[in-house]
Every structure is written in C-alpha cells, then in structure tokens.
PDB file of N, CA and C in Angstrom:
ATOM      1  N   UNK A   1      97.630 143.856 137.175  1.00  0.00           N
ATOM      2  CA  UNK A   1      98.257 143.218 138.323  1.00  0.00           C
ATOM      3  C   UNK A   1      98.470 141.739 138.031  1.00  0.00           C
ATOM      4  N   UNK A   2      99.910 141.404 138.374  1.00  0.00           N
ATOM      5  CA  UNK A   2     100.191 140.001 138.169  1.00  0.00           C
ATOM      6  C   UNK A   2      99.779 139.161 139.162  1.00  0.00           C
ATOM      7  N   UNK A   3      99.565 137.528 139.430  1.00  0.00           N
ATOM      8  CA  UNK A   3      99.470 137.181 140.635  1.00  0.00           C
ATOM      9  C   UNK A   3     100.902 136.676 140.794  1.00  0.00           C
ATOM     10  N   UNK A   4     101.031 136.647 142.230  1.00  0.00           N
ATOM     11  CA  UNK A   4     102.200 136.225 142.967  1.00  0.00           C
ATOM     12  C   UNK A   4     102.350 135.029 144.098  1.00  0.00           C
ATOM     13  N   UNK A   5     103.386 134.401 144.056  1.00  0.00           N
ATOM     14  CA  UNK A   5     103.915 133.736 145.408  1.00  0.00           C
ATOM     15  C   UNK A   5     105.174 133.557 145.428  1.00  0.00           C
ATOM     16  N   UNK A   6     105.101 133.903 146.802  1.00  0.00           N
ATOM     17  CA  UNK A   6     106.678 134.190 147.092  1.00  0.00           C
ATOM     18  C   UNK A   6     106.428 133.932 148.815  1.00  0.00           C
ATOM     19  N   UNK A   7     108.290 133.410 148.817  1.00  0.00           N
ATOM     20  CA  UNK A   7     108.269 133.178 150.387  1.00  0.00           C
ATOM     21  C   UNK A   7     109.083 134.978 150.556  1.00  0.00           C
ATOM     22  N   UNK A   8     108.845 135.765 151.659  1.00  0.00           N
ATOM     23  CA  UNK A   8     109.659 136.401 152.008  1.00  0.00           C
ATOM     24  C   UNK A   8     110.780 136.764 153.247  1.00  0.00           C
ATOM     25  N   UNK A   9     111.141 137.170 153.184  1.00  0.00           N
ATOM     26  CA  UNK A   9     112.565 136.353 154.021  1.00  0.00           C
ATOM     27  C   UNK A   9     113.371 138.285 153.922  1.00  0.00           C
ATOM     28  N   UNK A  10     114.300 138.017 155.382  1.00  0.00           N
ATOM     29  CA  UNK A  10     115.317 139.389 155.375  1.00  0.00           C
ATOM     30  C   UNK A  10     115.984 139.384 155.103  1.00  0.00           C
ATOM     31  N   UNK A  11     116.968 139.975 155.059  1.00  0.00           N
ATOM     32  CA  UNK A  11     118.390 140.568 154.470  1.00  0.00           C
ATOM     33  C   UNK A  11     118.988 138.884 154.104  1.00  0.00           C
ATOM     34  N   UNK A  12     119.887 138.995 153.114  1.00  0.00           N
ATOM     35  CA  UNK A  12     120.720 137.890 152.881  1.00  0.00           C
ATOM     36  C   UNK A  12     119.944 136.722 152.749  1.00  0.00           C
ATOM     37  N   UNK A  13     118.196 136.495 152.672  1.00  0.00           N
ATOM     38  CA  UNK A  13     117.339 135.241 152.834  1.00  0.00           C
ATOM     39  C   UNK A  13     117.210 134.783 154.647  1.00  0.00           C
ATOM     40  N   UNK A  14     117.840 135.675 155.416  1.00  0.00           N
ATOM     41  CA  UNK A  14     117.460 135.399 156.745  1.00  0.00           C
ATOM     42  C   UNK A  14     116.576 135.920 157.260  1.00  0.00           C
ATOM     43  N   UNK A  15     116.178 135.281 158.614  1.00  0.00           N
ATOM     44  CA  UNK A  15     115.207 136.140 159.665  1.00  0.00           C
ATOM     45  C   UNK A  15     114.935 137.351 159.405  1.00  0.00           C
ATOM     46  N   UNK A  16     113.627 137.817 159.608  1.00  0.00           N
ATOM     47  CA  UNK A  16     113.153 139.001 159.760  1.00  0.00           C
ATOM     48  C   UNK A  16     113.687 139.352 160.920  1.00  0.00           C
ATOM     49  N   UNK A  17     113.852 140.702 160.944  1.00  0.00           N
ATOM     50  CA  UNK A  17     113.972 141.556 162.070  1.00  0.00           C
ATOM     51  C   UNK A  17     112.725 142.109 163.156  1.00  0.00           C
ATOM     52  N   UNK A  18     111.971 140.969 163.018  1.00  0.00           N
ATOM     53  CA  UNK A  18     110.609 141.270 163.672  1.00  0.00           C
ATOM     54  C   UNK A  18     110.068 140.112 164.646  1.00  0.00           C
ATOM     55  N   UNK A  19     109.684 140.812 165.890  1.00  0.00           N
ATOM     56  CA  UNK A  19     108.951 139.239 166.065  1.00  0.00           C
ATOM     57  C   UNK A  19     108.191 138.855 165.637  1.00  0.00           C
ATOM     58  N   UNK A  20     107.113 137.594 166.121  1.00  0.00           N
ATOM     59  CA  UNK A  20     105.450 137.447 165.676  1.00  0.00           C
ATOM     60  C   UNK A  20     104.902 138.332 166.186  1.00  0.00           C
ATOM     61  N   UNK A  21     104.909 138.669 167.200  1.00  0.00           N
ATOM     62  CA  UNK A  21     104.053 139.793 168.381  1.00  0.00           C
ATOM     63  C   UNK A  21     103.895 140.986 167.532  1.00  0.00           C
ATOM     64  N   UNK A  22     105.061 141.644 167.382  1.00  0.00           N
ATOM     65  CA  UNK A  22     105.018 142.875 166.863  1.00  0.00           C
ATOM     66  C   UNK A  22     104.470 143.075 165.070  1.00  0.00           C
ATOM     67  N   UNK A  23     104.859 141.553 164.575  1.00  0.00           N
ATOM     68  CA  UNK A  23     104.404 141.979 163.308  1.00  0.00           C
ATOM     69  C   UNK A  23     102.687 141.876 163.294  1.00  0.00           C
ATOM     70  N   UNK A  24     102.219 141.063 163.678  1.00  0.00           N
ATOM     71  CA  UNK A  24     100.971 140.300 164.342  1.00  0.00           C
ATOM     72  C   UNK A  24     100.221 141.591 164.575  1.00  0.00           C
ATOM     73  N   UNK A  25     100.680 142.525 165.798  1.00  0.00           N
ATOM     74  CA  UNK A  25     100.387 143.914 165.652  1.00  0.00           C
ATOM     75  C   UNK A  25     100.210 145.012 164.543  1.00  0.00           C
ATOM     76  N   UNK A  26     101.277 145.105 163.859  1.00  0.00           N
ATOM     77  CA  UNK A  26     101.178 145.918 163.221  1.00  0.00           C
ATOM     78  C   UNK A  26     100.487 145.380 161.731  1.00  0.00           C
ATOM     79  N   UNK A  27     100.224 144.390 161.469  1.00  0.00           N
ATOM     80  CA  UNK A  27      99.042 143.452 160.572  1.00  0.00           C
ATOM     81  C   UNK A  27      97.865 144.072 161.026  1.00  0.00           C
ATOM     82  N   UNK A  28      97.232 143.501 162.385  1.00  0.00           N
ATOM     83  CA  UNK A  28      96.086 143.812 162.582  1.00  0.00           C
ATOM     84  C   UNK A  28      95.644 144.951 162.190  1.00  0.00           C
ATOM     85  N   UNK A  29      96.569 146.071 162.549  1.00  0.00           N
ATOM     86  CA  UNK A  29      96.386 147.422 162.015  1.00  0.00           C
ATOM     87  C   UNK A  29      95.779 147.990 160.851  1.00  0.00           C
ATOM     88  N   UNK A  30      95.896 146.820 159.846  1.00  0.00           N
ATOM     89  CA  UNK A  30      95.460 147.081 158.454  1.00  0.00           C
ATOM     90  C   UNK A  30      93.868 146.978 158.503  1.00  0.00           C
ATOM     91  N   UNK A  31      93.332 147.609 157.599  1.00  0.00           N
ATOM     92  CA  UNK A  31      91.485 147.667 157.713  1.00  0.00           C
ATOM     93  C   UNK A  31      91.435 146.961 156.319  1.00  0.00           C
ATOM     94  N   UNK A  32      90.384 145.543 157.232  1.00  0.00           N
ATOM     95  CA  UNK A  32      90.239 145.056 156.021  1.00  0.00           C
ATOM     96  C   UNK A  32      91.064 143.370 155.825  1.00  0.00           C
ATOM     97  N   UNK A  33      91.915 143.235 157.071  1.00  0.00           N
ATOM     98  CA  UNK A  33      92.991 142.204 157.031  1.00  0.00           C
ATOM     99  C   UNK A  33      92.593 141.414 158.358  1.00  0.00           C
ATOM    100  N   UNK A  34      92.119 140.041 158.156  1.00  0.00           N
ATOM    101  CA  UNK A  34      92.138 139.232 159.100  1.00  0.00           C
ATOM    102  C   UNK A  34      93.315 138.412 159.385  1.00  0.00           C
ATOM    103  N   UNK A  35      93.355 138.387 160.671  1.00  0.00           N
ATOM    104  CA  UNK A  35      94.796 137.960 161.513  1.00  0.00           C
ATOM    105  C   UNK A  35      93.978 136.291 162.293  1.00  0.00           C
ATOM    106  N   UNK A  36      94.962 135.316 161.729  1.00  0.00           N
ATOM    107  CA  UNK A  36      94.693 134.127 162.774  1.00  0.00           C
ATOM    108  C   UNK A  36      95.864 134.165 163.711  1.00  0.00           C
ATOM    109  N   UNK A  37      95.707 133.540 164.984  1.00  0.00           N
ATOM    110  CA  UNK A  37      96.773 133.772 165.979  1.00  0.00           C
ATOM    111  C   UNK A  37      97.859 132.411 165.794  1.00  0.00           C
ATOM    112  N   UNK A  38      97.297 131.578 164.573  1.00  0.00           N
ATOM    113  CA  UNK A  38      98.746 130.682 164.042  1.00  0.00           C
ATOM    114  C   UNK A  38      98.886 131.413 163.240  1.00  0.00           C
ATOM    115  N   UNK A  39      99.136 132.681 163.140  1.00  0.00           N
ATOM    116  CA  UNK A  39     100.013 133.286 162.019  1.00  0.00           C
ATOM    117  C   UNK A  39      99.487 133.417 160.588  1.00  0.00           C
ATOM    118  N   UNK A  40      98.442 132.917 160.621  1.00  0.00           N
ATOM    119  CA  UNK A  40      97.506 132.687 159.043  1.00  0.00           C
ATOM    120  C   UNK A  40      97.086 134.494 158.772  1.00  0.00           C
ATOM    121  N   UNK A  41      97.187 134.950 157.983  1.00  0.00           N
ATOM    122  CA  UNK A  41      96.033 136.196 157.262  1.00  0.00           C
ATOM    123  C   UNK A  41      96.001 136.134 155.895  1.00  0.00           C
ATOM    124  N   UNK A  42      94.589 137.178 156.018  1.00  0.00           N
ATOM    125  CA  UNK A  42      93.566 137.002 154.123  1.00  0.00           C
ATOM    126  C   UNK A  42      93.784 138.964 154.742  1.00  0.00           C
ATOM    127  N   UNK A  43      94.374 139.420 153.378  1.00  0.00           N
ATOM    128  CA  UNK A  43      93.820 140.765 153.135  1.00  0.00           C
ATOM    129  C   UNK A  43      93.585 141.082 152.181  1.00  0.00           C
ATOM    130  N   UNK A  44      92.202 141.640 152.062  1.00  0.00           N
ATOM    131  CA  UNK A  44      91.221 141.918 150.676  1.00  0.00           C
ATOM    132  C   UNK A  44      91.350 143.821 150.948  1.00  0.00           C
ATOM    133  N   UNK A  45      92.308 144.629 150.171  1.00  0.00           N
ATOM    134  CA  UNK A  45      92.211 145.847 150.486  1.00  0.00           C
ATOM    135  C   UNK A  45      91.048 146.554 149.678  1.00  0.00           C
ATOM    136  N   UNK A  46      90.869 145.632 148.764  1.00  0.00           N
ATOM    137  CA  UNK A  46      89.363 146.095 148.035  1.00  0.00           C
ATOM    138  C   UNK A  46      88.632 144.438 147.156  1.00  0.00           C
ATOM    139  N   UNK A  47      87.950 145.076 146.328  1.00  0.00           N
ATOM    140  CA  UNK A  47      87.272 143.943 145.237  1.00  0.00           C
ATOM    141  C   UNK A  47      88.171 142.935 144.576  1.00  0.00           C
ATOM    142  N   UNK A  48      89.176 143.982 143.938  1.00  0.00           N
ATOM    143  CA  UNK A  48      90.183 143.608 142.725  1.00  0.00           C
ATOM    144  C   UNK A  48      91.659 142.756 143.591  1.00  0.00           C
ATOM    145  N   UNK A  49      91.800 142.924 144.748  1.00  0.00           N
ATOM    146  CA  UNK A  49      92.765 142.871 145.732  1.00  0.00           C
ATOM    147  C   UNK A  49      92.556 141.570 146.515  1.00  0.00           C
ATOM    148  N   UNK A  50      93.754 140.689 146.904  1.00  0.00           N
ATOM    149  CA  UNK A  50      93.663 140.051 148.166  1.00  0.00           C
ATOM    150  C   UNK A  50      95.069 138.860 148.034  1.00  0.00           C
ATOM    151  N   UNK A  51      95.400 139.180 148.918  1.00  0.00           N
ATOM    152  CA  UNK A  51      96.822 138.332 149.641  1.00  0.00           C
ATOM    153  C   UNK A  51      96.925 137.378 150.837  1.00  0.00           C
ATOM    154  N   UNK A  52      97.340 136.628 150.810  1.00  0.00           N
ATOM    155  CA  UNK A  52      96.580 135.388 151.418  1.00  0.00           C
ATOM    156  C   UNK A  52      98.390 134.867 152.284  1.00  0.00           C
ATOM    157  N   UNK A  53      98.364 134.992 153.395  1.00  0.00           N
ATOM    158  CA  UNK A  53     100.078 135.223 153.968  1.00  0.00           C
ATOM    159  C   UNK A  53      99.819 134.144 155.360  1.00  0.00           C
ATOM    160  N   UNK A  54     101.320 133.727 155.851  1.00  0.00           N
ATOM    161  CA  UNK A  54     101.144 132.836 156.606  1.00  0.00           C
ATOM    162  C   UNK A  54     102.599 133.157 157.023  1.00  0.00           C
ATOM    163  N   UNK A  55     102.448 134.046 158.679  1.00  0.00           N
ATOM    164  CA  UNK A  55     104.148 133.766 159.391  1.00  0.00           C
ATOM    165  C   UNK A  55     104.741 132.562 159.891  1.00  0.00           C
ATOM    166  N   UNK A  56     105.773 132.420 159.526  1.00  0.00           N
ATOM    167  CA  UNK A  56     106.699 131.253 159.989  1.00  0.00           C
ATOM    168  C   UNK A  56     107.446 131.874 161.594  1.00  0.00           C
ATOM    169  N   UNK A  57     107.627 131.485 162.079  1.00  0.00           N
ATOM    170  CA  UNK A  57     108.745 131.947 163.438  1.00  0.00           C
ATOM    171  C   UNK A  57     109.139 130.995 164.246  1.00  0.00           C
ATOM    172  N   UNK A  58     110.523 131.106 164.413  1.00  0.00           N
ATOM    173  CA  UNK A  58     111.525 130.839 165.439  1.00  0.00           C
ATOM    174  C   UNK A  58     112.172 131.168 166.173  1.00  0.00           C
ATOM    175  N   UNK A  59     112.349 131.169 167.351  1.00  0.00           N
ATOM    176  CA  UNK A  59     113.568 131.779 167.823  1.00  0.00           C
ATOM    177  C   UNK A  59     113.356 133.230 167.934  1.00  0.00           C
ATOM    178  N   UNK A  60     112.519 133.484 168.503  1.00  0.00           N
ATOM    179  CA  UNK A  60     112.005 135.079 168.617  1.00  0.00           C
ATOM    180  C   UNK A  60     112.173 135.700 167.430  1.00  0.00           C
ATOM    181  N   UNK A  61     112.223 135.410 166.392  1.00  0.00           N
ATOM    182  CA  UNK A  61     111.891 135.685 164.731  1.00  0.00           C
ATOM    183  C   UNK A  61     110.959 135.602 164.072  1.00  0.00           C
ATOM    184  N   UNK A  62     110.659 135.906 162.769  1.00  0.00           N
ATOM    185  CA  UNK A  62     109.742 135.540 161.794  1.00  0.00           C
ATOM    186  C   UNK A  62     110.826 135.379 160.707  1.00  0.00           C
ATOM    187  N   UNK A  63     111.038 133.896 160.534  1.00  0.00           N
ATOM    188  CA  UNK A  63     111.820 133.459 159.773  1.00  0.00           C
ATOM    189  C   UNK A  63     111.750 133.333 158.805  1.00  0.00           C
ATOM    190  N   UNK A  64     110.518 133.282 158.174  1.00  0.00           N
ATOM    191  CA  UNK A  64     109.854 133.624 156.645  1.00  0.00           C
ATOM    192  C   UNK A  64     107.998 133.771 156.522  1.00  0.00           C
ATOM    193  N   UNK A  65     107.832 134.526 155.454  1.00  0.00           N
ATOM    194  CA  UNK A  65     106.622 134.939 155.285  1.00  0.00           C
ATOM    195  C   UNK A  65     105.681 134.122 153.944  1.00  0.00           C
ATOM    196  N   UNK A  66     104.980 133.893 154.149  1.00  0.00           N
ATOM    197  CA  UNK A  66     104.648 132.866 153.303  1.00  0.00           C
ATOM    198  C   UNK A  66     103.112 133.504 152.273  1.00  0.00           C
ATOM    199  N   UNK A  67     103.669 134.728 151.341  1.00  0.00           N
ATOM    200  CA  UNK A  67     102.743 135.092 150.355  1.00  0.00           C
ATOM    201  C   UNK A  67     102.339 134.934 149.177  1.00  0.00           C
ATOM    202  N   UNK A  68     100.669 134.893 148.998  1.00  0.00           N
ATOM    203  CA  UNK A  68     100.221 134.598 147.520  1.00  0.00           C
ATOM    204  C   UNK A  68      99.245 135.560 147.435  1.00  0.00           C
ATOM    205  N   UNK A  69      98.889 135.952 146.193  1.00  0.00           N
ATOM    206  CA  UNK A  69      98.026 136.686 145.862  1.00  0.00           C
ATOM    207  C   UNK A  69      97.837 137.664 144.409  1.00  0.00           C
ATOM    208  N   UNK A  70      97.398 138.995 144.618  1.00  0.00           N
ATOM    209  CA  UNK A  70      97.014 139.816 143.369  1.00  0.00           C
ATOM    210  C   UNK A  70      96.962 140.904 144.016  1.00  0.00           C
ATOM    211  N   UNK A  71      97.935 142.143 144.534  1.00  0.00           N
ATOM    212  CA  UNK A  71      97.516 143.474 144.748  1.00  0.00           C
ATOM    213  C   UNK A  71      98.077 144.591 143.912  1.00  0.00           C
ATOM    214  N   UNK A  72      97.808 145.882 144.279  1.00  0.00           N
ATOM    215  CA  UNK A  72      98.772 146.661 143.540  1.00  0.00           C
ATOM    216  C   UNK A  72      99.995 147.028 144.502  1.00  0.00           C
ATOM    217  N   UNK A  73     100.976 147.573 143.369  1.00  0.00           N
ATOM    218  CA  UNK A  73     102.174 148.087 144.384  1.00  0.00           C
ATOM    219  C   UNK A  73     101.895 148.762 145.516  1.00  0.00           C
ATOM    220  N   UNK A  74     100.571 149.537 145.677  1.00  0.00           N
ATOM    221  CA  UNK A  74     100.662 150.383 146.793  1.00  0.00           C
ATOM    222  C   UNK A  74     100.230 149.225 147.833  1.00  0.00           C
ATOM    223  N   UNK A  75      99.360 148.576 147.691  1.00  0.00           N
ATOM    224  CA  UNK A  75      99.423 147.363 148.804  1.00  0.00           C
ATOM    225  C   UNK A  75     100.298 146.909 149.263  1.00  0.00           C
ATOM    226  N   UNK A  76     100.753 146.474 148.441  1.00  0.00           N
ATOM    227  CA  UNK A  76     101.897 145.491 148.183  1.00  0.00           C
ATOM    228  C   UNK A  76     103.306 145.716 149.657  1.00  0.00           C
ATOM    229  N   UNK A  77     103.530 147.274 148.990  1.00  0.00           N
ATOM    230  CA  UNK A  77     104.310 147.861 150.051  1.00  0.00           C
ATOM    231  C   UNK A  77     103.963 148.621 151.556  1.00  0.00           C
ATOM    232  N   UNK A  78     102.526 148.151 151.937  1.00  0.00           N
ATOM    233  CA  UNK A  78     101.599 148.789 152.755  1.00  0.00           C
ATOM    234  C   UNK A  78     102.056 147.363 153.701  1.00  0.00           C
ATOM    235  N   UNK A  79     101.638 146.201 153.064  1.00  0.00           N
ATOM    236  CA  UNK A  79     101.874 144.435 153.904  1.00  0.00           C
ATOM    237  C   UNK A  79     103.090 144.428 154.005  1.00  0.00           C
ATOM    238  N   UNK A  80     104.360 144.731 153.086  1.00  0.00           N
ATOM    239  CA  UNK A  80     105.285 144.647 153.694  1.00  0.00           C
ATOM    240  C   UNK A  80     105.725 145.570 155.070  1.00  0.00           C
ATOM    241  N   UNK A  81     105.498 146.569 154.949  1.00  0.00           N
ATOM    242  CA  UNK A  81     106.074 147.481 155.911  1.00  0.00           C
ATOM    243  C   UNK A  81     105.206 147.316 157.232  1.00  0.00           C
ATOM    244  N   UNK A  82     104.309 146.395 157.086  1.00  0.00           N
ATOM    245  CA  UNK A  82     103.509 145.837 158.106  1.00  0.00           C
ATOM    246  C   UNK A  82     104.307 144.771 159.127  1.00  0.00           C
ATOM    247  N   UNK A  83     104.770 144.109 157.841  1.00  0.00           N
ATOM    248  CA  UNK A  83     105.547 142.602 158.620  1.00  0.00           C
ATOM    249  C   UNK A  83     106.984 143.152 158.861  1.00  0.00           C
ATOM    250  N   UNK A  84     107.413 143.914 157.927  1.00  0.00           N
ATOM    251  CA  UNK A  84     108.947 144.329 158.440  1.00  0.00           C
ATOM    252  C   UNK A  84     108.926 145.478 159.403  1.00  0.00           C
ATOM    253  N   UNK A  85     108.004 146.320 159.544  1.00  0.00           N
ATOM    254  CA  UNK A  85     108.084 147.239 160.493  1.00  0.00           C
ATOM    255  C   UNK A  85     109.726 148.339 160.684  1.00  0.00           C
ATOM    256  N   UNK A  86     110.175 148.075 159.727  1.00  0.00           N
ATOM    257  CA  UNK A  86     111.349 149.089 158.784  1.00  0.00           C
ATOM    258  C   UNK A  86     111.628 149.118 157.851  1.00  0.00           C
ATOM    259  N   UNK A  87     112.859 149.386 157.063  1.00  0.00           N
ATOM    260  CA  UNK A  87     113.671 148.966 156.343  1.00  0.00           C
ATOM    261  C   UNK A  87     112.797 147.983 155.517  1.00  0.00           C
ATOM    262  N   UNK A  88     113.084 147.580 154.326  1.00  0.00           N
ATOM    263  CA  UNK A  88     112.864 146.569 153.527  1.00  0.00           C
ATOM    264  C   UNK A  88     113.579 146.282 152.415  1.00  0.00           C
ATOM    265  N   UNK A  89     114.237 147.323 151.974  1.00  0.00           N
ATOM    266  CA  UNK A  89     114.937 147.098 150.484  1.00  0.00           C
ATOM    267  C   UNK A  89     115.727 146.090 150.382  1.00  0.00           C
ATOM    268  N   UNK A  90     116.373 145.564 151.607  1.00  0.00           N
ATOM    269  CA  UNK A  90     117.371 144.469 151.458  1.00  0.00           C
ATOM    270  C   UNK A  90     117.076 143.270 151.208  1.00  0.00           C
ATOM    271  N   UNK A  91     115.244 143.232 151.794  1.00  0.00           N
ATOM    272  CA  UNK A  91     114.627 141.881 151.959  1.00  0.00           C
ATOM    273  C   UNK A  91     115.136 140.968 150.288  1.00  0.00           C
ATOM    274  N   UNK A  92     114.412 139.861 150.621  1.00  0.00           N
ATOM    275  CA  UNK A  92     114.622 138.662 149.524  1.00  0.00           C
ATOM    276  C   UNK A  92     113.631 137.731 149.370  1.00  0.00           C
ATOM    277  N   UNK A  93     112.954 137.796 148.529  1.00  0.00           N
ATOM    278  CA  UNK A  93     112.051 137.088 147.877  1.00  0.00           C
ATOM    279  C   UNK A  93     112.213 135.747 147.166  1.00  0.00           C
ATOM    280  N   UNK A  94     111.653 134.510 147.513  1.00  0.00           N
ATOM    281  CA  UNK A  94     112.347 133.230 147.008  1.00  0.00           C
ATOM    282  C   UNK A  94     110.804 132.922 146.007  1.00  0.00           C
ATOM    283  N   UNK A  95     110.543 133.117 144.652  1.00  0.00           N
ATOM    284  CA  UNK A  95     109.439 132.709 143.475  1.00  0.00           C
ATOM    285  C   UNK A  95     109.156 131.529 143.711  1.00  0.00           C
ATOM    286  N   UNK A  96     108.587 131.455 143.930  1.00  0.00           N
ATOM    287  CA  UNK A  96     107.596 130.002 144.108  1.00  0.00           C
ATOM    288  C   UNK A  96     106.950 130.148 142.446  1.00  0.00           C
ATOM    289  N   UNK A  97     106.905 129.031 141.734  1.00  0.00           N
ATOM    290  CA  UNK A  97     107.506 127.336 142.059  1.00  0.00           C
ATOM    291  C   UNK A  97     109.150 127.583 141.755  1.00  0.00           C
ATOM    292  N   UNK A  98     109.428 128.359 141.016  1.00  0.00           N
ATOM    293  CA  UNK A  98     111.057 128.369 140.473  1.00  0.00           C
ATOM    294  C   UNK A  98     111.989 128.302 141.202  1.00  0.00           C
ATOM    295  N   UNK A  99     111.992 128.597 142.453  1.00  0.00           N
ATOM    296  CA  UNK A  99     112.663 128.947 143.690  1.00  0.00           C
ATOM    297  C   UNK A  99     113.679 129.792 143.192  1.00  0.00           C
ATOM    298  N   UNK A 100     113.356 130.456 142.699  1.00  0.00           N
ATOM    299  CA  UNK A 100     114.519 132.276 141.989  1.00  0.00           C
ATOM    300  C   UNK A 100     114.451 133.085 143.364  1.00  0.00           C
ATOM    301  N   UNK A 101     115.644 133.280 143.622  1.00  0.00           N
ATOM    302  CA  UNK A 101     115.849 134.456 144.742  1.00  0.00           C
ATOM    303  C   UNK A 101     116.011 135.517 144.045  1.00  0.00           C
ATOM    304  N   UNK A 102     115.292 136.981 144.594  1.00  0.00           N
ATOM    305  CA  UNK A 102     115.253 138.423 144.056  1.00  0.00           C
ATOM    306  C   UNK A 102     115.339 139.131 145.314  1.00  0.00           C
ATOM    307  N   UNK A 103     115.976 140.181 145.215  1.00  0.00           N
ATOM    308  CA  UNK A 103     116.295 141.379 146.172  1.00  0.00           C
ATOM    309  C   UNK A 103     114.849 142.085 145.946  1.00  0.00           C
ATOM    310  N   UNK A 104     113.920 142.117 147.083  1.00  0.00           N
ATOM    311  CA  UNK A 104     112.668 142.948 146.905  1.00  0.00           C
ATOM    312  C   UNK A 104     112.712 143.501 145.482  1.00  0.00           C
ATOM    313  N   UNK A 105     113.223 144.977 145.496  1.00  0.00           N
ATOM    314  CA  UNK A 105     113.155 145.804 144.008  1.00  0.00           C
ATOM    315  C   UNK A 105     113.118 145.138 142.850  1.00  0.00           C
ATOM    316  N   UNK A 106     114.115 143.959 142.707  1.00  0.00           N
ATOM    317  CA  UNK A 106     113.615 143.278 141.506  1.00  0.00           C
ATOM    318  C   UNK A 106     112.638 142.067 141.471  1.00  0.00           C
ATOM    319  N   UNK A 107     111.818 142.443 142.454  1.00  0.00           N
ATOM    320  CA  UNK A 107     110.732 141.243 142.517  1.00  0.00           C
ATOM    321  C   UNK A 107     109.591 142.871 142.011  1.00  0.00           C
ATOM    322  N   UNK A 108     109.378 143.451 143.041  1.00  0.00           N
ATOM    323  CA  UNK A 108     109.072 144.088 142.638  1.00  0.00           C
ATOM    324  C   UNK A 108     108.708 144.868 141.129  1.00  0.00           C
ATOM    325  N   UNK A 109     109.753 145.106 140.601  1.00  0.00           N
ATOM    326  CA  UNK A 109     109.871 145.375 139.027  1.00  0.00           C
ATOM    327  C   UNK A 109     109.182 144.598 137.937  1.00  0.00           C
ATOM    328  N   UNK A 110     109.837 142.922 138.263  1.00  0.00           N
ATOM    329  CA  UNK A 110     108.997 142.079 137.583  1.00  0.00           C
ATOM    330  C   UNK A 110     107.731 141.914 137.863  1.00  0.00           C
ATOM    331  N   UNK A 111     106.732 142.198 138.927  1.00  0.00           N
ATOM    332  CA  UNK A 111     104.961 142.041 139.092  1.00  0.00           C
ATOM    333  C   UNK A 111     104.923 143.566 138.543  1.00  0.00           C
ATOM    334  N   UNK A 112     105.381 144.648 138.650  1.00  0.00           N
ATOM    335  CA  UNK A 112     104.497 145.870 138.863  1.00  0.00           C
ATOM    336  C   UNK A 112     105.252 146.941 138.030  1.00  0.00           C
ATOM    337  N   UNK A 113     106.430 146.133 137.754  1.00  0.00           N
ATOM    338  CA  UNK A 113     107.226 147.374 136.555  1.00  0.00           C
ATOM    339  C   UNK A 113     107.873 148.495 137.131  1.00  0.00           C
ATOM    340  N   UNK A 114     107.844 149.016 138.354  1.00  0.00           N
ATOM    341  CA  UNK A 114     108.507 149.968 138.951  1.00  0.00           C
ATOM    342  C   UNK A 114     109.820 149.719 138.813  1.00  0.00           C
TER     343      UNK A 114
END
C-alpha cells in the first residue's frame, strides 16, 4: 500500500453531490471511524490502515474532501462510497503536492494497480 493525499472533488473537479449531513451520516456508519462535527475524521479500519479526511462545504455541498493516508483498495472504496453516497467513477482527484488532476480510476490504478 502506497501512502496518499489527495483533495477529492465530483464530477468535472466540482461539488459533491452530497451534503455534510448526509455524508457525516453515512461516515459515522463506518466501525472504527471517528467523526468531528467540523468535518474532521481518523479511520483506522485495522493496524496496517488509517486515513485521516477533512469535509469542506458550501452551499449545501461538500465541495471538496480533504484525504491522506495508507489503506487498501477495499477501504479505499468503502470511504468513498461513504462520502459520495453513489456514483463515483466520474469523481476527480487533485495529488497533492503536484496538483495532477486524475479521474478516480486512474488515481486509483496508480496507488493500488487495479
């Protein structure tokens, strides 16, 4: 497992399709993932694991997601589908420090090889 940071962001680098409320929700959901109510979370899904995320929101949005860490793909896509609560393939990933924009899948590919 590689480590990562990345801002994440929806379709085209815009707004998520989510609010805070609902993503906030469906976060908590995870066992194992602490939720601050400024939007801060640490999720350790085991020993080897942990992602360290921070929602941005505006405008009844979550305008970007603010992740670092070390998980495996199955995590990986467990937190996203947490914060996006659909769809994701379109999302867009901005590499921190490089600021390289990637369409999920090829962010994806490059940490985990899928």
């Amino acid at each position: 497992m590689k480590r990562f940071h990345v801002y994440f962001y929806g379709p085209d680098a815009n707004a998520l399709r989510s609010t805070f409320e609902q993503a906030a929700s469906r976060l908590e959901s995870l066992p194992k993932l602490f939720f601050e109510l400024d939007g801060s979370f640490v999720w350790s899904p085991d020993r080897s694991q942990q992602i360290d995320g921070m929602l941005y929101d505006a405008q009844d949005q979550i305008q970007y997601v603010d992740l670092q860490g070390q998980c495996s793909l199955e995590s990986w896509r467990k937190l996203i589908t947490a914060i996006v609560g659909g769809p994701s393939e379109d999302c867009v990933v901005m590499v921190i420090p490089t600021r390289e924009l990637k369409i999920l899948p090829a962010f994806e590919q490059s940490i985990w090889g899928v």
